[in-house]
N, C-alpha and C. Protein backbone atom coordinates (compact mmCIF):
# COMPACT_ATOMS: atom_id res chain seq x y z
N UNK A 1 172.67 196.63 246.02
CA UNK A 1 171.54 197.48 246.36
C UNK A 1 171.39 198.63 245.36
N UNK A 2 172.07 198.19 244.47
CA UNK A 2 172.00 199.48 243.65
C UNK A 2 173.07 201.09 243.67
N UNK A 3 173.72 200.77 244.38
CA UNK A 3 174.36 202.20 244.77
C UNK A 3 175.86 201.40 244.06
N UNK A 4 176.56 202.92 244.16
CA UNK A 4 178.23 202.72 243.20
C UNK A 4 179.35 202.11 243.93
N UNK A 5 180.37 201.10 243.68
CA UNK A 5 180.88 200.90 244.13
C UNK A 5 182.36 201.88 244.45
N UNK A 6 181.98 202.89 244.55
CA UNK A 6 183.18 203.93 243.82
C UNK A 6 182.70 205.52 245.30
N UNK A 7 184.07 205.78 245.67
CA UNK A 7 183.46 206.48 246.88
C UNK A 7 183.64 208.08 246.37
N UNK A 8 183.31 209.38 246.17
CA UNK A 8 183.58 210.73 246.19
C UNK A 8 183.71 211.20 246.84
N UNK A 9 185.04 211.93 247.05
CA UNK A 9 185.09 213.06 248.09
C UNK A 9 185.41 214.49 247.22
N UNK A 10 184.15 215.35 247.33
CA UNK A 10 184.84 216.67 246.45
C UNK A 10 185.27 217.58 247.38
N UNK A 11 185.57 218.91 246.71
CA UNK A 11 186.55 219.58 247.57
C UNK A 11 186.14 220.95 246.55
N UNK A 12 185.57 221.86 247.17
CA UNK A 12 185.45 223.17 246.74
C UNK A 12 186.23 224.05 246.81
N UNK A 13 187.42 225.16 246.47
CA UNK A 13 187.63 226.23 247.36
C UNK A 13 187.48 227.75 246.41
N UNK A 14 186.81 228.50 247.06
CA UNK A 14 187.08 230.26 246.33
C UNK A 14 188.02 231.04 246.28
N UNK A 15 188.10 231.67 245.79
CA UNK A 15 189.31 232.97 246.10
C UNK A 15 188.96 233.24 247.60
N UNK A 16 189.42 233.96 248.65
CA UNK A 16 191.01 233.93 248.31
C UNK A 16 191.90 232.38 248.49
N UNK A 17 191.09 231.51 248.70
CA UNK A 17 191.73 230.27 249.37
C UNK A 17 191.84 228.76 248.51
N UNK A 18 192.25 229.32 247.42
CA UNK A 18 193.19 228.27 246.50
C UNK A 18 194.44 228.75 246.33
N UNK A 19 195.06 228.15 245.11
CA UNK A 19 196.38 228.44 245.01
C UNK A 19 196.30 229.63 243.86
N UNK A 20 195.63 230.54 244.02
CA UNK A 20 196.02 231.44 243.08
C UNK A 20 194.45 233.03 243.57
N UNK A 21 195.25 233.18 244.85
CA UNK A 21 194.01 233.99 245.26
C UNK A 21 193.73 235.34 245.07
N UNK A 22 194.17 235.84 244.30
CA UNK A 22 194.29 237.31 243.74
C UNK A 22 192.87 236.86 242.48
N UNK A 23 192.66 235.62 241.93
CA UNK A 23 191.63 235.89 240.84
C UNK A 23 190.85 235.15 241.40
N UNK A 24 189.36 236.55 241.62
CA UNK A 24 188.23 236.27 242.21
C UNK A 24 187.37 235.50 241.33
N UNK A 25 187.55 235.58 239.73
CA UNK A 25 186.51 234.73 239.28
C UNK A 25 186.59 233.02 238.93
N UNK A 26 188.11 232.66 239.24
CA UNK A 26 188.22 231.44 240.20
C UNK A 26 188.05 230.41 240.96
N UNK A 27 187.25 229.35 240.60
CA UNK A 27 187.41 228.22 241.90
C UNK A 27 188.19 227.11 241.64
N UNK A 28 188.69 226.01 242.54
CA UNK A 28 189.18 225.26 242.32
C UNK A 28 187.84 223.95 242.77
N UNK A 29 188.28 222.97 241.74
CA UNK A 29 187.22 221.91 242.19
C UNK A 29 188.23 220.53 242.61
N UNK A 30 188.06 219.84 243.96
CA UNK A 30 188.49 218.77 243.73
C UNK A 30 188.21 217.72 244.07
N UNK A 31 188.65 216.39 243.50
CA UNK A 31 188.03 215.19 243.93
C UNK A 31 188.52 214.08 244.07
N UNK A 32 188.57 212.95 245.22
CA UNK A 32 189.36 211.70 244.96
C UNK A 32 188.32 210.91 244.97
N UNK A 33 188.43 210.02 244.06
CA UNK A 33 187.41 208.39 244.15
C UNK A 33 188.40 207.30 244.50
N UNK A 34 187.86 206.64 245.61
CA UNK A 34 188.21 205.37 246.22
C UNK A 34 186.90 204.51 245.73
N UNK A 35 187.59 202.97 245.16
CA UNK A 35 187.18 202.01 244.04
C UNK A 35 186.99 201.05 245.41
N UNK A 36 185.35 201.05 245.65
CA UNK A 36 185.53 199.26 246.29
C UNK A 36 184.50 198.48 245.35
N UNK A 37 185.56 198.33 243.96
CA UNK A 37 184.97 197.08 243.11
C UNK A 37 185.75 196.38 242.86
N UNK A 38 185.51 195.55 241.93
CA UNK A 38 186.49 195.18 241.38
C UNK A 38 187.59 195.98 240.53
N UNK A 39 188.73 195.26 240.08
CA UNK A 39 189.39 195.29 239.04
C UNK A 39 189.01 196.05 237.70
N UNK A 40 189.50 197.19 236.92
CA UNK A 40 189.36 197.59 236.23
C UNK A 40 190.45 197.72 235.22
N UNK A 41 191.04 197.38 234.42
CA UNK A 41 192.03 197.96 233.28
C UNK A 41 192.42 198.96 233.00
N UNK A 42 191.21 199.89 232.38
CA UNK A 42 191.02 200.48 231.77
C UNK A 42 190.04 201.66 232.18
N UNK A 43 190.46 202.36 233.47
CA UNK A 43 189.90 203.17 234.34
C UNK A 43 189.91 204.14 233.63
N UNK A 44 188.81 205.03 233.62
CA UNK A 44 189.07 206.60 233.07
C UNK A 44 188.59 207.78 234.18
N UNK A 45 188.80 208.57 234.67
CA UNK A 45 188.02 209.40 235.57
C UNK A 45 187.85 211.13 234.23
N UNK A 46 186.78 211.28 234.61
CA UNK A 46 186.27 212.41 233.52
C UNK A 46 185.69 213.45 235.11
N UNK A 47 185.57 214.50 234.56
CA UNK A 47 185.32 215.72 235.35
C UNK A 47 184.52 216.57 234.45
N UNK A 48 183.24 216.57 234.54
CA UNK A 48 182.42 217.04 233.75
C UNK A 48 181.53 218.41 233.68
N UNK A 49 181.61 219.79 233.08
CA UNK A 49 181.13 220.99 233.84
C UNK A 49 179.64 220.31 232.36
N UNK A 50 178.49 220.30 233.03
CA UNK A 50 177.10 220.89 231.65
C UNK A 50 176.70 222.63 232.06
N UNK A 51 176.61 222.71 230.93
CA UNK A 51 176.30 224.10 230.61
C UNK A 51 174.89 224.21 230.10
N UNK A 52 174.23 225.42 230.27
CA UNK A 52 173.04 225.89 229.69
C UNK A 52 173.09 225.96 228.00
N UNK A 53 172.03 225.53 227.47
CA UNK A 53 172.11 225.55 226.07
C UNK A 53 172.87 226.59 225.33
N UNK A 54 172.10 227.89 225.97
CA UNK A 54 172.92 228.97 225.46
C UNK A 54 174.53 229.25 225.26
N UNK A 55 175.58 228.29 226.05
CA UNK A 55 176.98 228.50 225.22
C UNK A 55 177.70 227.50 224.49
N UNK A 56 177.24 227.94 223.16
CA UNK A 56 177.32 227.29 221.85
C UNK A 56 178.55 227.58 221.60
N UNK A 57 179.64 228.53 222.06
CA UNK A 57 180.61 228.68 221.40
C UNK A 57 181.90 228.15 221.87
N UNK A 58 182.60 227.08 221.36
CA UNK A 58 183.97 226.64 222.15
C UNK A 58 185.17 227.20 221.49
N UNK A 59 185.91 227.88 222.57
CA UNK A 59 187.59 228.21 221.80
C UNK A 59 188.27 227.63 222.98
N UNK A 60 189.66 227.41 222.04
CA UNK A 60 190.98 226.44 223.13
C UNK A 60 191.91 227.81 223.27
N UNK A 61 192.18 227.57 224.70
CA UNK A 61 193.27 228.75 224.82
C UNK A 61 194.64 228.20 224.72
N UNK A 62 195.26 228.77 224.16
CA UNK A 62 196.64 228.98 223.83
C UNK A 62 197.57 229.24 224.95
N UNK A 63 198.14 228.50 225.68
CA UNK A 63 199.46 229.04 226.92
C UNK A 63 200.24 229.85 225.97
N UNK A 64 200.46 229.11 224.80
CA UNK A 64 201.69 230.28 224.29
C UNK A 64 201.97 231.28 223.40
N UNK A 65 200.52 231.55 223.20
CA UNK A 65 199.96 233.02 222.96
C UNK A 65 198.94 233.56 224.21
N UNK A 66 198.46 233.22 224.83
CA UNK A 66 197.76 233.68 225.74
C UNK A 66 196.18 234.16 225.18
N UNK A 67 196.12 233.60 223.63
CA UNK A 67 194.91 233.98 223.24
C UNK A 67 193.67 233.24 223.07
N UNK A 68 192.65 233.25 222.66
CA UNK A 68 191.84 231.95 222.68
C UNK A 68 191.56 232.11 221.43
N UNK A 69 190.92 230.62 220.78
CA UNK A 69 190.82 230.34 219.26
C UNK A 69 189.73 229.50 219.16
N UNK A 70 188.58 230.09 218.08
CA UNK A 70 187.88 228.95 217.68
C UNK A 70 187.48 227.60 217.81
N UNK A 71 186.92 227.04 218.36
CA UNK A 71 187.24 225.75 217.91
C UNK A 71 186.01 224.97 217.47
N UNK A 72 185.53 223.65 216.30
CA UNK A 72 184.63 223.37 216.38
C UNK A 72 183.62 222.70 217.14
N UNK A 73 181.85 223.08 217.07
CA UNK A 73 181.13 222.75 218.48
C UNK A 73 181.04 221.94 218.54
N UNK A 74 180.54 220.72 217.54
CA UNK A 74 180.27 219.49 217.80
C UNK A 74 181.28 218.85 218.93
N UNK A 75 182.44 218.52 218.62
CA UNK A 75 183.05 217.90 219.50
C UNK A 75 184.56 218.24 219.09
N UNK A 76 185.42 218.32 220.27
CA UNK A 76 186.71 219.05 220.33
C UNK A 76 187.59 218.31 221.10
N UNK A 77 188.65 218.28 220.99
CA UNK A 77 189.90 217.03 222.18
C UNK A 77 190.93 218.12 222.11
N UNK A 78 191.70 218.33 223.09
CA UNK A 78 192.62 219.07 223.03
C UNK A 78 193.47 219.12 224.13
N UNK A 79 194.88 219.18 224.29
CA UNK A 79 195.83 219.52 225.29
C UNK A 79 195.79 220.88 226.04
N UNK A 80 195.23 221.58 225.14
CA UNK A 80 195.06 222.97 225.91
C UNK A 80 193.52 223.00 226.39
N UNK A 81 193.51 224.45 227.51
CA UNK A 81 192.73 224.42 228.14
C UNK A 81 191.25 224.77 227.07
N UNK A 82 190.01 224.70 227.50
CA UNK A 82 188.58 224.77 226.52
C UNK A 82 188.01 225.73 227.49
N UNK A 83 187.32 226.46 226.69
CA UNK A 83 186.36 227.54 227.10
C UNK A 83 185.07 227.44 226.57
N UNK A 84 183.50 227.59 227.03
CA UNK A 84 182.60 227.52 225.94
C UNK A 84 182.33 229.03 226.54
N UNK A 85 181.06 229.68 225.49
CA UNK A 85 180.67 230.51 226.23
C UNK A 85 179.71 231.04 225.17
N UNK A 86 178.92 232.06 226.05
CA UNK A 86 177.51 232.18 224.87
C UNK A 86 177.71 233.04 224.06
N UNK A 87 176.41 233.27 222.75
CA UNK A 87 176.84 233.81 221.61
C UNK A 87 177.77 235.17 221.74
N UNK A 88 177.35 235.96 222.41
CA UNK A 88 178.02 237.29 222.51
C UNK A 88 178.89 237.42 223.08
N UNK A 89 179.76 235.94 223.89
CA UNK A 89 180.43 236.44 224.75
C UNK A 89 180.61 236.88 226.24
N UNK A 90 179.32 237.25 226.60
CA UNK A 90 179.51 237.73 227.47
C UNK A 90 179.51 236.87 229.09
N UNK A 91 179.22 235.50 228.74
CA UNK A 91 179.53 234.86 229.48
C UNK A 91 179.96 233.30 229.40
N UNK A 92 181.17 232.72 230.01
CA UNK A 92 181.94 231.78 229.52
C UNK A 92 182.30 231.28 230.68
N UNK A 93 182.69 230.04 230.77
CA UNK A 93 183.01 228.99 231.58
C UNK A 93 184.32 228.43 230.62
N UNK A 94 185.76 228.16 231.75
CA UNK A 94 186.37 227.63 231.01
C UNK A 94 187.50 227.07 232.71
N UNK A 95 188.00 225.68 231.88
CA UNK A 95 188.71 224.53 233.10
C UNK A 95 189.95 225.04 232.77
N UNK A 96 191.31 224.63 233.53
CA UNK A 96 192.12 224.74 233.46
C UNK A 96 192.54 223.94 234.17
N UNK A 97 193.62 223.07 233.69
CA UNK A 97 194.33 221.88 235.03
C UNK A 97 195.93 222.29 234.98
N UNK A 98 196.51 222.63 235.83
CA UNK A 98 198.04 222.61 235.85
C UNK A 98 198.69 221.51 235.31
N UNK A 99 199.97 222.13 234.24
CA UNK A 99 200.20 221.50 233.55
C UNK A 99 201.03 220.06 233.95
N UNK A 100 201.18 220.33 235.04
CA UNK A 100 202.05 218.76 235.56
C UNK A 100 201.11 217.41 235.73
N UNK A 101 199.73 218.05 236.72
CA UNK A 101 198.92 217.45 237.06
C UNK A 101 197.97 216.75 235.86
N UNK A 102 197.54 217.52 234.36
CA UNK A 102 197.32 216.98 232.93
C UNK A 102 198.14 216.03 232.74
N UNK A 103 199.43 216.77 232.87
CA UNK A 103 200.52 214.80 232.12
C UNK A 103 200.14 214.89 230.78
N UNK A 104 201.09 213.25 230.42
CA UNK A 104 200.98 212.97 229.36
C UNK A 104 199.13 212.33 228.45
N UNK A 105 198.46 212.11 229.73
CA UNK A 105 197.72 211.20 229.06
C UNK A 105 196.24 212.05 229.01
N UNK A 106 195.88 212.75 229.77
CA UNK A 106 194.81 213.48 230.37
C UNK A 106 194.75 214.54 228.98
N UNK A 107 193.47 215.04 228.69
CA UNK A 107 192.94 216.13 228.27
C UNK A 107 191.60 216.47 227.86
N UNK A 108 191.89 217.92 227.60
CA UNK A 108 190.13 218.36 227.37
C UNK A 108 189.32 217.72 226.47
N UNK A 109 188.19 217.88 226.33
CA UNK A 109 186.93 217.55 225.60
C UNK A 109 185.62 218.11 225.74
N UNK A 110 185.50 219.02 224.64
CA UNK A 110 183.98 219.39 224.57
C UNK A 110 182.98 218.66 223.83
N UNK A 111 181.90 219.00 223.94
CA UNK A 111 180.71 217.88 223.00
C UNK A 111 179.56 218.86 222.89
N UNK A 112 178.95 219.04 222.50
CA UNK A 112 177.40 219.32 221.77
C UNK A 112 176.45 218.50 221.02
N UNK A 113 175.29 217.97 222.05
CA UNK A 113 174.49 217.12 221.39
C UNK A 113 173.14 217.86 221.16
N UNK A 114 172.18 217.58 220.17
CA UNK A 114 171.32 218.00 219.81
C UNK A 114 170.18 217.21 221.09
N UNK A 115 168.82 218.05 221.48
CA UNK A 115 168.31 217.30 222.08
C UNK A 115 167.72 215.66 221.34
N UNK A 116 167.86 214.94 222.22
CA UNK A 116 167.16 213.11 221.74
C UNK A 116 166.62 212.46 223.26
N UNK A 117 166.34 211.41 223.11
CA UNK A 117 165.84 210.85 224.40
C UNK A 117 167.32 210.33 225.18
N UNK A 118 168.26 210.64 224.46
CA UNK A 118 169.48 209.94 225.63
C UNK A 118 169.95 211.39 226.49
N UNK A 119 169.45 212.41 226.35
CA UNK A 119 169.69 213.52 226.87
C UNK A 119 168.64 213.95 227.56
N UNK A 120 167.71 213.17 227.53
CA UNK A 120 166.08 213.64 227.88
C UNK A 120 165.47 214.71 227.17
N UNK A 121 165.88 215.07 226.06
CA UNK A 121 165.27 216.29 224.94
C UNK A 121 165.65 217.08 225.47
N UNK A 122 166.86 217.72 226.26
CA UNK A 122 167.37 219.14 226.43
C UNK A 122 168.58 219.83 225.40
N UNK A 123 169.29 218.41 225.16
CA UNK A 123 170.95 218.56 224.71
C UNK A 123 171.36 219.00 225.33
N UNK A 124 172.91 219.04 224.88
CA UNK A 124 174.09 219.22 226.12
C UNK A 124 175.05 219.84 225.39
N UNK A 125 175.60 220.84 226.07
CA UNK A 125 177.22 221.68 226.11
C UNK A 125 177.90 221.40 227.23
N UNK A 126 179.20 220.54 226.87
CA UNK A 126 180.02 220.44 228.35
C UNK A 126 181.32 220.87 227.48
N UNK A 127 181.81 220.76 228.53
CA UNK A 127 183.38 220.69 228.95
C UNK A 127 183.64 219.92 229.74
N UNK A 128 184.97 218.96 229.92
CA UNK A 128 185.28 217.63 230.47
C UNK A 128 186.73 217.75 230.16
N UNK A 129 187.29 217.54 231.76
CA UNK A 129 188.51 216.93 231.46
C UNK A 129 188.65 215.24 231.92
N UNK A 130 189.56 214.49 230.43
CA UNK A 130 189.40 213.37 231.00
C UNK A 130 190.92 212.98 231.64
N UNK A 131 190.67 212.21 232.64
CA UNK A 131 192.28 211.58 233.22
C UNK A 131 192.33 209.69 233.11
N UNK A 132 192.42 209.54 231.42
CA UNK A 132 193.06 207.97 232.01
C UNK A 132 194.11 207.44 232.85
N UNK A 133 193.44 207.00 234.05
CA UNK A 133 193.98 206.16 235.07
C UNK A 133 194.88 205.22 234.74
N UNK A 134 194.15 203.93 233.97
CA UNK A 134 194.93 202.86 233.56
C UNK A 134 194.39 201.75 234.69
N UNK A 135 195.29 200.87 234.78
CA UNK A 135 194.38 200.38 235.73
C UNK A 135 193.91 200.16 237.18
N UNK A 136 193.01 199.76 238.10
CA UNK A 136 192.22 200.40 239.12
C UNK A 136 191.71 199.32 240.11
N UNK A 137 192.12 198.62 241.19
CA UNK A 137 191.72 198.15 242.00
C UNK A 137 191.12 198.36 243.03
N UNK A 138 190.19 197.56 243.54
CA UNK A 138 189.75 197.93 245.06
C UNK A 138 190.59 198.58 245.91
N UNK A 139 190.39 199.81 246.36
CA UNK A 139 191.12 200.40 247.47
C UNK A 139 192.21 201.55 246.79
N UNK A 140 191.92 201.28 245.52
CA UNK A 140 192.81 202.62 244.92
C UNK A 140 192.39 204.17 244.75
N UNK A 141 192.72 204.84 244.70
CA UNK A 141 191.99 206.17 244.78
C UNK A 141 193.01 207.17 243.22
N UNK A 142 191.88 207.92 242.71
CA UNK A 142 192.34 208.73 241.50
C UNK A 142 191.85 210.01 242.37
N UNK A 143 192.86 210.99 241.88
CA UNK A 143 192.75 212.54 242.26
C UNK A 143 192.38 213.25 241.43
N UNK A 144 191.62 214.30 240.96
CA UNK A 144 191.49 215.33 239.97
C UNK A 144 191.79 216.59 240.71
N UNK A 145 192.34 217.56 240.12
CA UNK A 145 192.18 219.08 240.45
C UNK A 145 191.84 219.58 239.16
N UNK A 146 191.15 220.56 238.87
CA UNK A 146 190.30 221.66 237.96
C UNK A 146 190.00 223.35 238.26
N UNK A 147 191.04 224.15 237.98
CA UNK A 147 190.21 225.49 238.08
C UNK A 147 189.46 225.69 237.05
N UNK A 148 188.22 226.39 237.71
CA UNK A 148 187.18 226.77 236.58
C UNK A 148 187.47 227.90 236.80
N UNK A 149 187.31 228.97 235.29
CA UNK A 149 187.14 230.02 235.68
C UNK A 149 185.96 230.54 235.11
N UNK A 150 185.20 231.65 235.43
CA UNK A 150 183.76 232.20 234.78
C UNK A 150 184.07 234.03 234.71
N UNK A 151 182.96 234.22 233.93
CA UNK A 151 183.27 235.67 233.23
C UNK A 151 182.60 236.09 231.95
N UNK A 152 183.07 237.26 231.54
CA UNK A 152 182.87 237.65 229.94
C UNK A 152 184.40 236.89 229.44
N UNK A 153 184.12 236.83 227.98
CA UNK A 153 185.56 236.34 227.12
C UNK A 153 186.61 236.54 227.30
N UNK A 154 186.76 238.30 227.52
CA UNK A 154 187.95 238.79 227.66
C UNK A 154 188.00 238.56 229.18
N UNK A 155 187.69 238.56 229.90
CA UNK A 155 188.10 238.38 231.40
C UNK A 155 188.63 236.72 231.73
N UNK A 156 187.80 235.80 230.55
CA UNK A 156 188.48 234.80 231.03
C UNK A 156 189.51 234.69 230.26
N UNK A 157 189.47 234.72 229.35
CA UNK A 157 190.97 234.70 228.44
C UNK A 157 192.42 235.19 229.29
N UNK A 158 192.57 236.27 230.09
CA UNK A 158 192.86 237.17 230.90
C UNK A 158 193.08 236.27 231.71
N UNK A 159 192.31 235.28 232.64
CA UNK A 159 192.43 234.79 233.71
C UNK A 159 193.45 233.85 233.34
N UNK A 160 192.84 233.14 232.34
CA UNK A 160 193.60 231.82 231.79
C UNK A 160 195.16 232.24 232.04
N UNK A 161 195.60 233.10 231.16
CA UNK A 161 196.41 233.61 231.14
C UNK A 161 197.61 233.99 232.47
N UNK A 162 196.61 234.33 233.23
CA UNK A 162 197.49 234.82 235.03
C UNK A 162 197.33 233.09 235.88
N UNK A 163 196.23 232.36 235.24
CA UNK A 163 196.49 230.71 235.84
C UNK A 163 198.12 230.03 235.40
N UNK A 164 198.36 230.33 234.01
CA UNK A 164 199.34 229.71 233.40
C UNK A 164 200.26 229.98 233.86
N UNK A 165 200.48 231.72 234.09
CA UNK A 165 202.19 231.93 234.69
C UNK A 165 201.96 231.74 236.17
N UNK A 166 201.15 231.92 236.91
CA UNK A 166 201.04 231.28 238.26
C UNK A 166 201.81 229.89 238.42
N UNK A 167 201.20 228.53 237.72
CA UNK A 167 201.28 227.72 237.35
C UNK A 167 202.66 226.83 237.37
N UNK A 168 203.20 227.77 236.12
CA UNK A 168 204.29 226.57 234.89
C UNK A 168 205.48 227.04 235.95
């Protein structure tokens, strides 16, 4: 009939009522998909934030400096956490996944596409964490957890920072 064979359950929570409730600019996002398809191999589950055109700028934060760095817009892969945020700064979106729950196989990815008709002429700024599964049968279920955090630069940088030692 047209609909997914793949079930969502998300899961919102705010400060104070995640695991780290002292930082208000904070949420946690979460989600399990239960598979009634077939067989898959080669499962991937992605967690995808789009952003408004306006934040062109991506830096990867550093756990072990606590600082954030550059990174280029087109497209970015990285073990550490991604931040985009707009020209000045003053406002940024950035994921964070605890480091147990990342693993070995999982990590970030930003992208920047110019508008075209596969975007519908808007283009796109995301951030995405991906989690290869591996493989995926009917009746199996994949988990994601994601804090986002939002802000000016320095406040999220800051946050990142009080997520990590919370955290590790």
């Amino acid at each position: 009939m047209g609909l997914s064979p793949y079930w969502l359950q998300t899961e919102i929570e705010l400060a104070p009522d995640h695991d780290a409730p002292a930082l208000e600019n904070v949420f946690r996002a979460a989600a399990t998909i239960t598979s009634d398809d077939e067989r898959h191999d080669h499962f991937s589950g992605v967690l995808v934030a789009y952003l408004q055109p306006d934040f062109t700028k991506v830096f990867s934060y550093s756990p072990a400096t606590g600082r954030l760095s550059p990174e280029p817009v087109d497209s970015h892969t990285s073990k550490d956490p991604i931040v985009r945020c707009t020209d000045d700064g003053a406002y940024c979106l950035g994921m964070y996944v605890k480091p147990e729950v990342l693993g070995d196989k999982a990590y970030y990815y930003t992208m920047t596409r110019p508008p075209m008709d596969y975007n519908g002429h808007f283009g796109e700024n995301t951030i995405q964490v991906t989690s290869p599964s591996g493989a995926m049968d009917k009746g199996d279920k994949v988990n994601y957890e994601t804090y986002v955090v939002v802000g000016d630069k320095s406040r999220v940088e800051q946050t990142m920072t009080q997520l990590h030692r919370a955290f590790r």
